[in-house]
PDB file of N, CA and C in Angstrom:
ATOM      1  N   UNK A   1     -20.751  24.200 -36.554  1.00  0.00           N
ATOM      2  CA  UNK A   1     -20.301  23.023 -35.817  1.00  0.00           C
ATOM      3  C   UNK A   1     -21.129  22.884 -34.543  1.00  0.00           C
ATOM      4  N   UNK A   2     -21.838  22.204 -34.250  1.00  0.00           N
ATOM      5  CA  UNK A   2     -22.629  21.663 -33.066  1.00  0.00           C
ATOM      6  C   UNK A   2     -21.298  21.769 -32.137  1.00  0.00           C
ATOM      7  N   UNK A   3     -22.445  22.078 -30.830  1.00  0.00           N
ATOM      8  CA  UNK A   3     -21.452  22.734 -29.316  1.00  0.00           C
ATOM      9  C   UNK A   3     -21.075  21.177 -29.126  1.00  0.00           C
ATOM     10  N   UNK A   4     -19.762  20.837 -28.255  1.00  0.00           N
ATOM     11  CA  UNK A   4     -19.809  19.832 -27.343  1.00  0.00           C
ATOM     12  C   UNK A   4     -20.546  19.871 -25.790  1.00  0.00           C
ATOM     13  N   UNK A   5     -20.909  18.960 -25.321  1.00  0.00           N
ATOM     14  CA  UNK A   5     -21.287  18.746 -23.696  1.00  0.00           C
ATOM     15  C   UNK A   5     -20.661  18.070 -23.571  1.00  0.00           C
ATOM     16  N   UNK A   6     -19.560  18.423 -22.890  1.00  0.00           N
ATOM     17  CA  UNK A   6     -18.766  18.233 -22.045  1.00  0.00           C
ATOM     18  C   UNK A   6     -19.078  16.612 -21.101  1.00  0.00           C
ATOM     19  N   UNK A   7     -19.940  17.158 -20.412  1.00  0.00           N
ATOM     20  CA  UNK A   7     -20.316  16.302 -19.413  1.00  0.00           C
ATOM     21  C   UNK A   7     -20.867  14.525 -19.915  1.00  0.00           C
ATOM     22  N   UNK A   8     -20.899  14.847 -21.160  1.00  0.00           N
ATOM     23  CA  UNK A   8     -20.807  12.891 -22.101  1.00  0.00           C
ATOM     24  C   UNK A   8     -19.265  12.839 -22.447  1.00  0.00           C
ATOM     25  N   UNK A   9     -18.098  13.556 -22.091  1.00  0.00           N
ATOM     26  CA  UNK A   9     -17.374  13.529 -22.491  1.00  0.00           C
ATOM     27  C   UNK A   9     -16.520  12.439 -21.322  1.00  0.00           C
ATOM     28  N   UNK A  10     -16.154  11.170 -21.982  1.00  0.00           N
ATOM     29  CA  UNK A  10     -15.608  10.516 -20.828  1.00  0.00           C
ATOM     30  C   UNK A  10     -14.129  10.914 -20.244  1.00  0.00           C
ATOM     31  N   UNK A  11     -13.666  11.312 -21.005  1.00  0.00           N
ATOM     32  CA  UNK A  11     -12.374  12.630 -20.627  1.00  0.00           C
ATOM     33  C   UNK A  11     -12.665  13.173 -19.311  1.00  0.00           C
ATOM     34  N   UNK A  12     -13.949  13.968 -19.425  1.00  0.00           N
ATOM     35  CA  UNK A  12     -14.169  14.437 -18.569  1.00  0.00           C
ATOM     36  C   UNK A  12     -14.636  13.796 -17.418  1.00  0.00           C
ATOM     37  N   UNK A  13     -15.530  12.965 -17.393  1.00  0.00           N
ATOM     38  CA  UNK A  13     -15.655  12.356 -16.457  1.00  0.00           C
ATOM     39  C   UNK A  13     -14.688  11.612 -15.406  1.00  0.00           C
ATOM     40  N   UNK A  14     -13.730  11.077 -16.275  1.00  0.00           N
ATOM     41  CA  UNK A  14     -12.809  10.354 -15.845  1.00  0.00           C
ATOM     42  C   UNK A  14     -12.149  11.819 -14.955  1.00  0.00           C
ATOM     43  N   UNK A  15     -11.816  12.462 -15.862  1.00  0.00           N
ATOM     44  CA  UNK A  15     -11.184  14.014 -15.444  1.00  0.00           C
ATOM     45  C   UNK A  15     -11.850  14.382 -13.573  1.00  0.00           C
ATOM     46  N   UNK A  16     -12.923  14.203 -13.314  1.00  0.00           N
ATOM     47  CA  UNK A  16     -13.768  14.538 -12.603  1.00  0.00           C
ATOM     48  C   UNK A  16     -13.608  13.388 -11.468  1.00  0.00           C
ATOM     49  N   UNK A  17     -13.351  11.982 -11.843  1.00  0.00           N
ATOM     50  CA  UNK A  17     -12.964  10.765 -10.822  1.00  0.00           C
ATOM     51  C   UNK A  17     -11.335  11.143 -10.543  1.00  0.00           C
ATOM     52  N   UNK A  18     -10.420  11.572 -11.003  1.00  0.00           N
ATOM     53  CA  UNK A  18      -9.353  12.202 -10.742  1.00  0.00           C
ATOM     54  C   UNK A  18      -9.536  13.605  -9.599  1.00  0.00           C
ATOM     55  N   UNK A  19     -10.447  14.519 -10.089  1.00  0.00           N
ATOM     56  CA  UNK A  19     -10.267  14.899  -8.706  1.00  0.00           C
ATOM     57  C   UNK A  19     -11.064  14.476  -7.582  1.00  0.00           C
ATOM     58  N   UNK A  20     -11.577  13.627  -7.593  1.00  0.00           N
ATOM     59  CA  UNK A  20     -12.480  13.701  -6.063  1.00  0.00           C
ATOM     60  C   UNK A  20     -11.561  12.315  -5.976  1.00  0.00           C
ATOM     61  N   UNK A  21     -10.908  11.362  -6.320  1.00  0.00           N
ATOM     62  CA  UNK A  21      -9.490  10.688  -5.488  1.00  0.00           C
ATOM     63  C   UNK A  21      -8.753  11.739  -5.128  1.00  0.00           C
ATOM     64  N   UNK A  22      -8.365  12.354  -5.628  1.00  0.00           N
ATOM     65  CA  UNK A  22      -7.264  13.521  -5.330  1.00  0.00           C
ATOM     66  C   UNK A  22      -7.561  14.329  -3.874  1.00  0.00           C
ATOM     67  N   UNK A  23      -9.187  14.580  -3.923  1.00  0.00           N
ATOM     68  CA  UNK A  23      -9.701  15.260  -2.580  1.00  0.00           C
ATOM     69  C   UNK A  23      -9.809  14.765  -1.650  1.00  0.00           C
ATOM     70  N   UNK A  24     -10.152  13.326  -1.740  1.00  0.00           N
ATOM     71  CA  UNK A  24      -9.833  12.889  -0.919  1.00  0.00           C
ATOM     72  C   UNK A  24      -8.822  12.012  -0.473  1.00  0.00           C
ATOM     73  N   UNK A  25      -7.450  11.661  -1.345  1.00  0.00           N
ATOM     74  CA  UNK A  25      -6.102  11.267  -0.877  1.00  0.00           C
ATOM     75  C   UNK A  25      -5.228  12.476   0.023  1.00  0.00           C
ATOM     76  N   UNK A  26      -6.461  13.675  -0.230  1.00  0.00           N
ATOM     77  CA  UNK A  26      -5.756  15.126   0.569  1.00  0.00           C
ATOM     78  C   UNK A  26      -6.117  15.222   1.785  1.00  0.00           C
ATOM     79  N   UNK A  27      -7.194  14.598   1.719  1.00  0.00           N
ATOM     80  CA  UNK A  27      -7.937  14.503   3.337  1.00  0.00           C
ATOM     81  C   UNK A  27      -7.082  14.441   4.204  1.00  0.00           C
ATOM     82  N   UNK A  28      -6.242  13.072   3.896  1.00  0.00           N
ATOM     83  CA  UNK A  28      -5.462  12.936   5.001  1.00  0.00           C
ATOM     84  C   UNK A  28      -3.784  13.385   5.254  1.00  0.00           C
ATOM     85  N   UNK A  29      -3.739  14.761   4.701  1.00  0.00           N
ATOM     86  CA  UNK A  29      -2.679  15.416   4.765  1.00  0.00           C
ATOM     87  C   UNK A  29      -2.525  16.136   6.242  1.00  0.00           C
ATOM     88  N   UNK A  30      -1.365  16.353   6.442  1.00  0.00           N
ATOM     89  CA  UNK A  30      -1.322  17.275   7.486  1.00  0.00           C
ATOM     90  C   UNK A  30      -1.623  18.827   7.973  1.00  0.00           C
ATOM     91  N   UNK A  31      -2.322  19.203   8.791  1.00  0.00           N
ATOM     92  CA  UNK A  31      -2.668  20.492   8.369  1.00  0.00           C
ATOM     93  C   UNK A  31      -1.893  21.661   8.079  1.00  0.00           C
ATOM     94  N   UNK A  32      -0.835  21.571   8.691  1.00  0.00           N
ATOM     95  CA  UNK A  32       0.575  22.310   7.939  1.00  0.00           C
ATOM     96  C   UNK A  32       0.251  22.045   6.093  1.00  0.00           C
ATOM     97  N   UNK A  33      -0.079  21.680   5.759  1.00  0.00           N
ATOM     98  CA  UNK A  33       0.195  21.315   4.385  1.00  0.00           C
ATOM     99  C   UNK A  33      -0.851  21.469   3.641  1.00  0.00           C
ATOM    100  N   UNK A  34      -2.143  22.133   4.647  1.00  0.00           N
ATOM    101  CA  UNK A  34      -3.714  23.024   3.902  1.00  0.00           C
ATOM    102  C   UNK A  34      -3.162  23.727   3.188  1.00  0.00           C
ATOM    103  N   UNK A  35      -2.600  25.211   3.271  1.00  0.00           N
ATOM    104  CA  UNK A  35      -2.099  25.763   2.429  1.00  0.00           C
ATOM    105  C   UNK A  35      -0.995  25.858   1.171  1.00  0.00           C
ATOM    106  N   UNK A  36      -0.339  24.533   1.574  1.00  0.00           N
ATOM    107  CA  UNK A  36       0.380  24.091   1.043  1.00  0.00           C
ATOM    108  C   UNK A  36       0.356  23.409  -0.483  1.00  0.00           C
ATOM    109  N   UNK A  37       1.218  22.014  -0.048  1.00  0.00           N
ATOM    110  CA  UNK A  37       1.171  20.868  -1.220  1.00  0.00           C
ATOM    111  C   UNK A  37      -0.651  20.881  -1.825  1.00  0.00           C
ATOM    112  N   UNK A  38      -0.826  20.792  -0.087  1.00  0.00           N
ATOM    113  CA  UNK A  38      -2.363  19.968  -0.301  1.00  0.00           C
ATOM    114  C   UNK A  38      -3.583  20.807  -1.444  1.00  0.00           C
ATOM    115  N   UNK A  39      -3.340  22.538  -1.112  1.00  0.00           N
ATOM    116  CA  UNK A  39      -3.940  23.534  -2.263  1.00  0.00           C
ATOM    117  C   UNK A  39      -3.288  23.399  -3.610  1.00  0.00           C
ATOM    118  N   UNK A  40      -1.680  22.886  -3.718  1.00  0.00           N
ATOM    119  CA  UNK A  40      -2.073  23.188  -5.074  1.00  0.00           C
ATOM    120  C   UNK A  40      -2.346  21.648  -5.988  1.00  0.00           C
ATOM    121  N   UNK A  41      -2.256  20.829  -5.081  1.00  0.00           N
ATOM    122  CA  UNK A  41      -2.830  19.573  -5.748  1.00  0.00           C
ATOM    123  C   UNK A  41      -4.352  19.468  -6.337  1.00  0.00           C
ATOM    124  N   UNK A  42      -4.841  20.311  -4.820  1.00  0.00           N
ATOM    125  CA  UNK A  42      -6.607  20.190  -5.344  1.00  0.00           C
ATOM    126  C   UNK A  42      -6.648  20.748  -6.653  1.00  0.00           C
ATOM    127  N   UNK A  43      -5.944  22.207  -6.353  1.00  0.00           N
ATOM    128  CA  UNK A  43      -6.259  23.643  -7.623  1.00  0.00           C
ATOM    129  C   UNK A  43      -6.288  22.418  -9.165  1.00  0.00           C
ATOM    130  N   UNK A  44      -4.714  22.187  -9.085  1.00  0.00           N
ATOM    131  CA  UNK A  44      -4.299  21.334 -10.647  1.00  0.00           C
ATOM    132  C   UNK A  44      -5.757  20.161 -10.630  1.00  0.00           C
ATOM    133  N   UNK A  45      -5.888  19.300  -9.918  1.00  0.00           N
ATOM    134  CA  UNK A  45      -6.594  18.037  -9.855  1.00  0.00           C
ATOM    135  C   UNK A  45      -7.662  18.527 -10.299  1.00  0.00           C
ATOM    136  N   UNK A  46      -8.524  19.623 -10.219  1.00  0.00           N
ATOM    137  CA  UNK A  46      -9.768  20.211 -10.207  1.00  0.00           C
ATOM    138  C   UNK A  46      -9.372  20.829 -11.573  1.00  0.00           C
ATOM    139  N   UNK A  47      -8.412  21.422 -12.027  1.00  0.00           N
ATOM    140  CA  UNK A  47      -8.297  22.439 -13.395  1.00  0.00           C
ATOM    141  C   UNK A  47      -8.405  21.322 -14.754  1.00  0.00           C
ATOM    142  N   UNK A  48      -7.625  20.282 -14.457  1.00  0.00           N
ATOM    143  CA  UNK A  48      -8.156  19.005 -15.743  1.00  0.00           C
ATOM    144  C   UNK A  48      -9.197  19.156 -16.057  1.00  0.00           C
ATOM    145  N   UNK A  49     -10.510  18.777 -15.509  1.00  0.00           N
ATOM    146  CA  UNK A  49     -11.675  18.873 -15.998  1.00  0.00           C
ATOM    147  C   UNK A  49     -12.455  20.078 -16.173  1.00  0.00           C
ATOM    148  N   UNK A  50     -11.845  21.544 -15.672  1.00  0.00           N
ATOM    149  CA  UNK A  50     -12.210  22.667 -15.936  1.00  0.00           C
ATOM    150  C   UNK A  50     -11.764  22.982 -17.047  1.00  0.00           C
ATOM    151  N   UNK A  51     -10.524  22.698 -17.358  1.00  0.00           N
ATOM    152  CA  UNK A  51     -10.195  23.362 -18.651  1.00  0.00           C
ATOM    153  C   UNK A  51     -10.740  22.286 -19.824  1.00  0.00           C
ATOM    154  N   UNK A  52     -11.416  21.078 -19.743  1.00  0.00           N
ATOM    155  CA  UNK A  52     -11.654  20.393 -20.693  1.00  0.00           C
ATOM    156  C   UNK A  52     -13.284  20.961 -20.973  1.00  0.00           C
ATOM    157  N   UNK A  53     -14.073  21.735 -19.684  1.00  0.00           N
ATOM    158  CA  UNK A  53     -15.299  21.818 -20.108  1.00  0.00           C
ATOM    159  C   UNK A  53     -15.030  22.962 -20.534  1.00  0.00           C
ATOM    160  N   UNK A  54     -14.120  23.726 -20.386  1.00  0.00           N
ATOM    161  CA  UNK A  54     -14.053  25.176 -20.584  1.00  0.00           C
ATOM    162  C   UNK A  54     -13.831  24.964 -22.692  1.00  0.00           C
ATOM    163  N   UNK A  55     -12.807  24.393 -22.342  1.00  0.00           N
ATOM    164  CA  UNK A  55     -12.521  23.797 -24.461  1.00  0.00           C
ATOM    165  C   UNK A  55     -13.664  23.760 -24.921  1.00  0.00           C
ATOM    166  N   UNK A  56     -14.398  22.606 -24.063  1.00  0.00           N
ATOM    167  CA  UNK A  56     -15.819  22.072 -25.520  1.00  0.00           C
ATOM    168  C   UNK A  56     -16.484  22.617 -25.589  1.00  0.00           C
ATOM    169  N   UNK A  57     -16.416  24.127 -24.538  1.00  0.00           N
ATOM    170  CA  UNK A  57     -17.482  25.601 -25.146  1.00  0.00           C
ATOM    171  C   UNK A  57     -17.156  26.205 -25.964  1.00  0.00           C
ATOM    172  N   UNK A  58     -15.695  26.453 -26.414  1.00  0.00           N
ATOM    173  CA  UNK A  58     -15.222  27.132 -27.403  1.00  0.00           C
ATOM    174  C   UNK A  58     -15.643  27.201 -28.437  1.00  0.00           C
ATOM    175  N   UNK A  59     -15.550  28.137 -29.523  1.00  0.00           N
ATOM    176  CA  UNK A  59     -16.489  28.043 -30.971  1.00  0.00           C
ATOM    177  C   UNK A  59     -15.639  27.153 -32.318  1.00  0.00           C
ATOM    178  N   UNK A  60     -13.998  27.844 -31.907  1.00  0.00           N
ATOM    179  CA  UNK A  60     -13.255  27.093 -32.963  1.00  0.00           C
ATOM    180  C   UNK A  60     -11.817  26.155 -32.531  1.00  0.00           C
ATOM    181  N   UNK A  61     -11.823  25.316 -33.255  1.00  0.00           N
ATOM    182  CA  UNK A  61     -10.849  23.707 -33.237  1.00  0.00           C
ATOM    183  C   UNK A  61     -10.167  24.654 -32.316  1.00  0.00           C
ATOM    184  N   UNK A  62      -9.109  25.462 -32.954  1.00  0.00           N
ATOM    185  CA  UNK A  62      -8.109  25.873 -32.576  1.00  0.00           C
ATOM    186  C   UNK A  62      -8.013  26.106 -30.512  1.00  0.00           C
ATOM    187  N   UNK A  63      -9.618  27.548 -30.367  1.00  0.00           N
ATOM    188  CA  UNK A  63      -9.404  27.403 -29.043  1.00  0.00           C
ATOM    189  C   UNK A  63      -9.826  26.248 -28.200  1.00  0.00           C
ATOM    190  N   UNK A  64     -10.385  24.945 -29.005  1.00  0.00           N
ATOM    191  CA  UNK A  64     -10.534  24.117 -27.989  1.00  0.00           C
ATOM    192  C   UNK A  64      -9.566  23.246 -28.183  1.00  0.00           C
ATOM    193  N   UNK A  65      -8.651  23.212 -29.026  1.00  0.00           N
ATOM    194  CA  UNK A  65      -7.148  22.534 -28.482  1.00  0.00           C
ATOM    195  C   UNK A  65      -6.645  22.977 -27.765  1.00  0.00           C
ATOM    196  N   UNK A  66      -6.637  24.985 -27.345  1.00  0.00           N
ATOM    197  CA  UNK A  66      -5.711  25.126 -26.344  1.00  0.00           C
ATOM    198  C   UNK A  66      -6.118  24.803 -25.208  1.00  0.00           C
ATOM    199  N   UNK A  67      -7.484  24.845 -24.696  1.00  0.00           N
ATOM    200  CA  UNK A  67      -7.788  24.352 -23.546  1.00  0.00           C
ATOM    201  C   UNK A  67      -7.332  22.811 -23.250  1.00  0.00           C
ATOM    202  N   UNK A  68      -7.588  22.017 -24.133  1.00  0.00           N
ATOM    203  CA  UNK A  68      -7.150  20.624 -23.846  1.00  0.00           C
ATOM    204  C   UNK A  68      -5.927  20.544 -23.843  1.00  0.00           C
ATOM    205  N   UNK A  69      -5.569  21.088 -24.098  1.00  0.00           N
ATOM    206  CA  UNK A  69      -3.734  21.144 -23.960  1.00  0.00           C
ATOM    207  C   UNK A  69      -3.418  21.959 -22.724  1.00  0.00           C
ATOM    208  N   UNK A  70      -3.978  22.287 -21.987  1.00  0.00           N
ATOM    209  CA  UNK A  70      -3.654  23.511 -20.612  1.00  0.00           C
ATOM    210  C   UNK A  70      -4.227  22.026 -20.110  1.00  0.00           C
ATOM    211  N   UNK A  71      -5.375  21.454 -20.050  1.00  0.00           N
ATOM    212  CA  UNK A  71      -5.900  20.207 -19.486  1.00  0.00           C
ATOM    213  C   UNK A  71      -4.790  19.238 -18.897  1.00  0.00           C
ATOM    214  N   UNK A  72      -4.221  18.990 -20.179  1.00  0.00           N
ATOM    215  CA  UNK A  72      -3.012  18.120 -20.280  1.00  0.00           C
ATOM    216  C   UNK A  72      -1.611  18.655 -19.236  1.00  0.00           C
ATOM    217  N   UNK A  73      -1.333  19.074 -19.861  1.00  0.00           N
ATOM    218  CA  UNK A  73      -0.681  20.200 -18.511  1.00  0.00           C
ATOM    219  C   UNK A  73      -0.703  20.167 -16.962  1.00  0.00           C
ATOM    220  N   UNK A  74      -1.944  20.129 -16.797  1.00  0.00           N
ATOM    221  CA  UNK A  74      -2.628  20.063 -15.242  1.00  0.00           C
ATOM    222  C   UNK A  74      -2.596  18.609 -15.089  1.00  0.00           C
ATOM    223  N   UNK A  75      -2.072  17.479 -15.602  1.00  0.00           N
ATOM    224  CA  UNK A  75      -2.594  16.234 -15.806  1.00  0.00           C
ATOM    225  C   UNK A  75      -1.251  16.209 -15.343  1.00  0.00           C
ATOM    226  N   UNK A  76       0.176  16.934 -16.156  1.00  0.00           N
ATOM    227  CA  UNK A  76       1.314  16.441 -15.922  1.00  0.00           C
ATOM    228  C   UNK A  76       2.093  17.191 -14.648  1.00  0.00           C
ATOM    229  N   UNK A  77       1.546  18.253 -14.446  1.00  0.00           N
ATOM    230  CA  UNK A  77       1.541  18.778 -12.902  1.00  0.00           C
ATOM    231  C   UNK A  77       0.940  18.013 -11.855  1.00  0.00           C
ATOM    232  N   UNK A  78      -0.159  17.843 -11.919  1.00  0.00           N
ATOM    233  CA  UNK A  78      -0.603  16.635 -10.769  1.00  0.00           C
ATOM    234  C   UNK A  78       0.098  15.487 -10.402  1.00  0.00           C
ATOM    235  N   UNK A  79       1.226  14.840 -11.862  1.00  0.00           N
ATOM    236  CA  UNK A  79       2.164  13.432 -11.398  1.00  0.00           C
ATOM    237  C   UNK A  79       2.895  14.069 -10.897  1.00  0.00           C
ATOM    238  N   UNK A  80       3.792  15.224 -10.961  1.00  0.00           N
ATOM    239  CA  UNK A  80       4.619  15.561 -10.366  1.00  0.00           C
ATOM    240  C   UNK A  80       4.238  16.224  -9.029  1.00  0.00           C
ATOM    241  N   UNK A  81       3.033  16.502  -8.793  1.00  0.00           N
ATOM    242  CA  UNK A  81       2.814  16.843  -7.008  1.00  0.00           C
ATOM    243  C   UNK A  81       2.792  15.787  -6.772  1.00  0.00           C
ATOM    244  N   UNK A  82       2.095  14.466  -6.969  1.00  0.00           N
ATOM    245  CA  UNK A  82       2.003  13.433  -6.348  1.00  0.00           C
ATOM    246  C   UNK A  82       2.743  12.660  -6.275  1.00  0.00           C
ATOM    247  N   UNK A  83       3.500  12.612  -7.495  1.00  0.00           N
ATOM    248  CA  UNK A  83       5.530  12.230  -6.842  1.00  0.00           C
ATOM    249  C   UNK A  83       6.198  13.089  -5.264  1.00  0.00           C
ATOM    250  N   UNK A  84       5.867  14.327  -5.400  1.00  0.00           N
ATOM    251  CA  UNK A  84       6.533  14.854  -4.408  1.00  0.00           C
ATOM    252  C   UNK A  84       5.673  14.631  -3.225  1.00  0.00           C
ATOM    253  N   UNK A  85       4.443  14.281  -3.285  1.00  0.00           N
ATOM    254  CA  UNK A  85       3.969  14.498  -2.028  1.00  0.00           C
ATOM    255  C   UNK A  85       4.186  12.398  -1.523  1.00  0.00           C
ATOM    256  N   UNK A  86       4.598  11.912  -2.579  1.00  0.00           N
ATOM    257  CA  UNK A  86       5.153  10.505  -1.781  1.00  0.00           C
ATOM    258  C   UNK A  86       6.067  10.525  -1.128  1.00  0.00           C
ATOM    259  N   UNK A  87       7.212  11.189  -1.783  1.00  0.00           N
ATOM    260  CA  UNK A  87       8.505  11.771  -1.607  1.00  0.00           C
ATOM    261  C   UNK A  87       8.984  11.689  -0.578  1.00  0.00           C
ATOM    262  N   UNK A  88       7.485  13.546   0.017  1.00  0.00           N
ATOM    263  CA  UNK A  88       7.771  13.479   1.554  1.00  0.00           C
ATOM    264  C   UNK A  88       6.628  12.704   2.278  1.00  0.00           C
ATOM    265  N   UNK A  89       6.680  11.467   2.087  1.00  0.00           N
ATOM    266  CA  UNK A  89       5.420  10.614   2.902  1.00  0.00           C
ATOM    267  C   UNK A  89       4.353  11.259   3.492  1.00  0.00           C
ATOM    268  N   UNK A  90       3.820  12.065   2.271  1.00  0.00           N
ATOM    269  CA  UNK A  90       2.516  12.263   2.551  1.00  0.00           C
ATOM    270  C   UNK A  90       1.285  11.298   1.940  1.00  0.00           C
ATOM    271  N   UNK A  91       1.603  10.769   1.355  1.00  0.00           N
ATOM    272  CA  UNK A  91       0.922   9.225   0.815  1.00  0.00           C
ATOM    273  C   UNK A  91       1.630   8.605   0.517  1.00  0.00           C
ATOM    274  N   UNK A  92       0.864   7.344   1.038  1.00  0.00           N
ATOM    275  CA  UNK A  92       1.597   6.524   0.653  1.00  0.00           C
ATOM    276  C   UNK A  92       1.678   5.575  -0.664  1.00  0.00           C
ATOM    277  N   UNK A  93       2.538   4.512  -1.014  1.00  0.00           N
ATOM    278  CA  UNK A  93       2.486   3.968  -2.242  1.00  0.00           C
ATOM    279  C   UNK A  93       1.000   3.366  -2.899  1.00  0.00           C
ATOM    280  N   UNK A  94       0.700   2.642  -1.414  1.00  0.00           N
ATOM    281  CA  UNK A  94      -0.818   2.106  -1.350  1.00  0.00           C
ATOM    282  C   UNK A  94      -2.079   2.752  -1.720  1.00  0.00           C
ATOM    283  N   UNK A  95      -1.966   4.118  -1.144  1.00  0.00           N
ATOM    284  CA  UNK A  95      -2.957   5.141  -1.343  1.00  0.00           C
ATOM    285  C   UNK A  95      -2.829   5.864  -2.751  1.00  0.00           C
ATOM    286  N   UNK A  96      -2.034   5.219  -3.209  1.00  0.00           N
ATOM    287  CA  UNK A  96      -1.768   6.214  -5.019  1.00  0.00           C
ATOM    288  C   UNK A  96      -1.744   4.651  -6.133  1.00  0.00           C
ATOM    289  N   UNK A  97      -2.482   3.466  -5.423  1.00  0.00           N
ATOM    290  CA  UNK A  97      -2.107   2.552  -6.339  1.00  0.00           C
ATOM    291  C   UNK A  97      -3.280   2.474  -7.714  1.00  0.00           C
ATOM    292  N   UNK A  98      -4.426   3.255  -7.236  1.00  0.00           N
ATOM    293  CA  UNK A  98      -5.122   3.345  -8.934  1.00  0.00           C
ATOM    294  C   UNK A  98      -4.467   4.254  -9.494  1.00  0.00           C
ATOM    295  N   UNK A  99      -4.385   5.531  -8.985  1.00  0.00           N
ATOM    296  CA  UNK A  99      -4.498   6.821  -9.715  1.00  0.00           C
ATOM    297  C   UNK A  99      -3.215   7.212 -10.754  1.00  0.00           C
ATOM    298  N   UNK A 100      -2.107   6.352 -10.876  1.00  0.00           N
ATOM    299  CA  UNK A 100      -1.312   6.658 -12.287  1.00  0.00           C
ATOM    300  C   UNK A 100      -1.868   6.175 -13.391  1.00  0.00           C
ATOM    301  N   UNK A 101      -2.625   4.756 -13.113  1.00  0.00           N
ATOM    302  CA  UNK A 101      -3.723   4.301 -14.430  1.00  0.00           C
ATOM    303  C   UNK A 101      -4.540   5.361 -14.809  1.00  0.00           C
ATOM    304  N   UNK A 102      -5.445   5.556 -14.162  1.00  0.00           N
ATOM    305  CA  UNK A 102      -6.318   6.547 -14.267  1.00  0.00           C
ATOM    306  C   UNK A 102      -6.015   8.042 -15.085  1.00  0.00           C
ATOM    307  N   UNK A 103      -4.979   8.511 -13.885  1.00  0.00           N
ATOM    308  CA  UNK A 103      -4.256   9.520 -14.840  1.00  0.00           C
ATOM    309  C   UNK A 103      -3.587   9.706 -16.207  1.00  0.00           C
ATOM    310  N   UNK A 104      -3.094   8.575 -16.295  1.00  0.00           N
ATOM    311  CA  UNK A 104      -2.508   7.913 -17.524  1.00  0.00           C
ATOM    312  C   UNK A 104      -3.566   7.520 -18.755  1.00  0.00           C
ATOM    313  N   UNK A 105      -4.987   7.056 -18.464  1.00  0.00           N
ATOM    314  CA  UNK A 105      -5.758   6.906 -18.969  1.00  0.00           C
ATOM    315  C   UNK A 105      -6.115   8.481 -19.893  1.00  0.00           C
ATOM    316  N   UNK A 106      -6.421   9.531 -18.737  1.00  0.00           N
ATOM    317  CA  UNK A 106      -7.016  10.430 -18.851  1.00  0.00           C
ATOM    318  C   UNK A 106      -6.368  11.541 -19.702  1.00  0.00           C
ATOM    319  N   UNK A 107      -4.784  11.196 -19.391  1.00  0.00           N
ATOM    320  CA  UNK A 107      -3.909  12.015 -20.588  1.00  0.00           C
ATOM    321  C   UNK A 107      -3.494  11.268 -21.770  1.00  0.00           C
ATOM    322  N   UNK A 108      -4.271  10.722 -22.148  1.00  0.00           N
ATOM    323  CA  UNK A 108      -3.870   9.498 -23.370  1.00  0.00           C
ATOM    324  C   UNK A 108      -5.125   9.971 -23.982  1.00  0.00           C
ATOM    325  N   UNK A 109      -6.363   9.964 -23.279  1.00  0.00           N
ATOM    326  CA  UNK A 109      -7.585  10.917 -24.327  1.00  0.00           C
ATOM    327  C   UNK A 109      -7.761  12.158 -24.814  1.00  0.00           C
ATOM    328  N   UNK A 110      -6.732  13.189 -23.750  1.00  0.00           N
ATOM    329  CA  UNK A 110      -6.084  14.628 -23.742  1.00  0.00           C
ATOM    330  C   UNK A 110      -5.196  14.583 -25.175  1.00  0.00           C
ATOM    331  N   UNK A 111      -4.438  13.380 -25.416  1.00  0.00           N
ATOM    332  CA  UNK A 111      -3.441  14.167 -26.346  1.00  0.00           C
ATOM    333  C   UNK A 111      -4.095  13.355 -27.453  1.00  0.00           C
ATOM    334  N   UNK A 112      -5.332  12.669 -27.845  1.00  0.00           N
ATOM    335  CA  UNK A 112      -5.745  12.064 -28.653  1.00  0.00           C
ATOM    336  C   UNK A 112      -6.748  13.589 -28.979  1.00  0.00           C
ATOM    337  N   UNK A 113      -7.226  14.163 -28.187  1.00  0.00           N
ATOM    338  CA  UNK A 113      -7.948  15.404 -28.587  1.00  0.00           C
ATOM    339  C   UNK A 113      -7.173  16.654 -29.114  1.00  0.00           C
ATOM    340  N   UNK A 114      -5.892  16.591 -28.244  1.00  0.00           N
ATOM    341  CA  UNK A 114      -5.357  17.919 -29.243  1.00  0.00           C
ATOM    342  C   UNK A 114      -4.359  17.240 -30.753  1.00  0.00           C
ATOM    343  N   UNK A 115      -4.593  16.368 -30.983  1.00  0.00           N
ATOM    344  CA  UNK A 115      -3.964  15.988 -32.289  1.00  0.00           C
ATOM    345  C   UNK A 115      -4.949  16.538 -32.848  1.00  0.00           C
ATOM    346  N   UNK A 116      -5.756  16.519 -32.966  1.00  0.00           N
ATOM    347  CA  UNK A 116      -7.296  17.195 -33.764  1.00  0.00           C
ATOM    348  C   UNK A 116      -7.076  18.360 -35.190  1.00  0.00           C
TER     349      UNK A 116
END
């Protein structure tokens, strides 16, 4: 089976425009909240597209569904930090008005890959 590259993978890419909104909707967190909310948003926001390039190295179906499925995962952890971090008005509605499309986009190609 020919390797995937990742990096034509629009999953991933998209995966990759998810976190650098994410890095920088963190920017403007409070610094109380570096170690905080704000780390584990980056960690998850950043692990989507790690675990999707990490999959399309894999040799067989199987381990590159589990990665895309840990992908997915990190996709549905990220709505729920970013619910909570509206919550406590750390962004606002305005500042999160692409990124449920986007996200939503990006886990709709996630679970179209682990049907596989």
């Amino acid at each position: 089976m020919k390797e995937w590259n990742y990096k034509n993978l629009i999953v991933w890419q998209k995966a990759i425009d998810v976190a650098v909104k994410v890095y920088r909707l963190t920017d403007t967190f409070p610094k109380n909240e570096q170690y905080g909310l704000m780390s584990q948003i980056r960690r998850v926001a950043s692990s989507i597209s790690a675990n999707i390039a990490e999959g399309s190295r894999r040799k067989g179906p199987k381990d590159r569904v589990h990665f895309f499925v840990m992908a997915y995962g990190s996709g549905a952890e990220l709505e729920s930090h970013l619910e909570l971090a509206k919550r406590l008005s750390l962004v606002s509605e305005e500042s999160l008005k692409e990124m449920p499309a986007l996200l939503d986009e990006v886990m709709k190609m996630l679970n179209r890959l682990t049907s596989v």
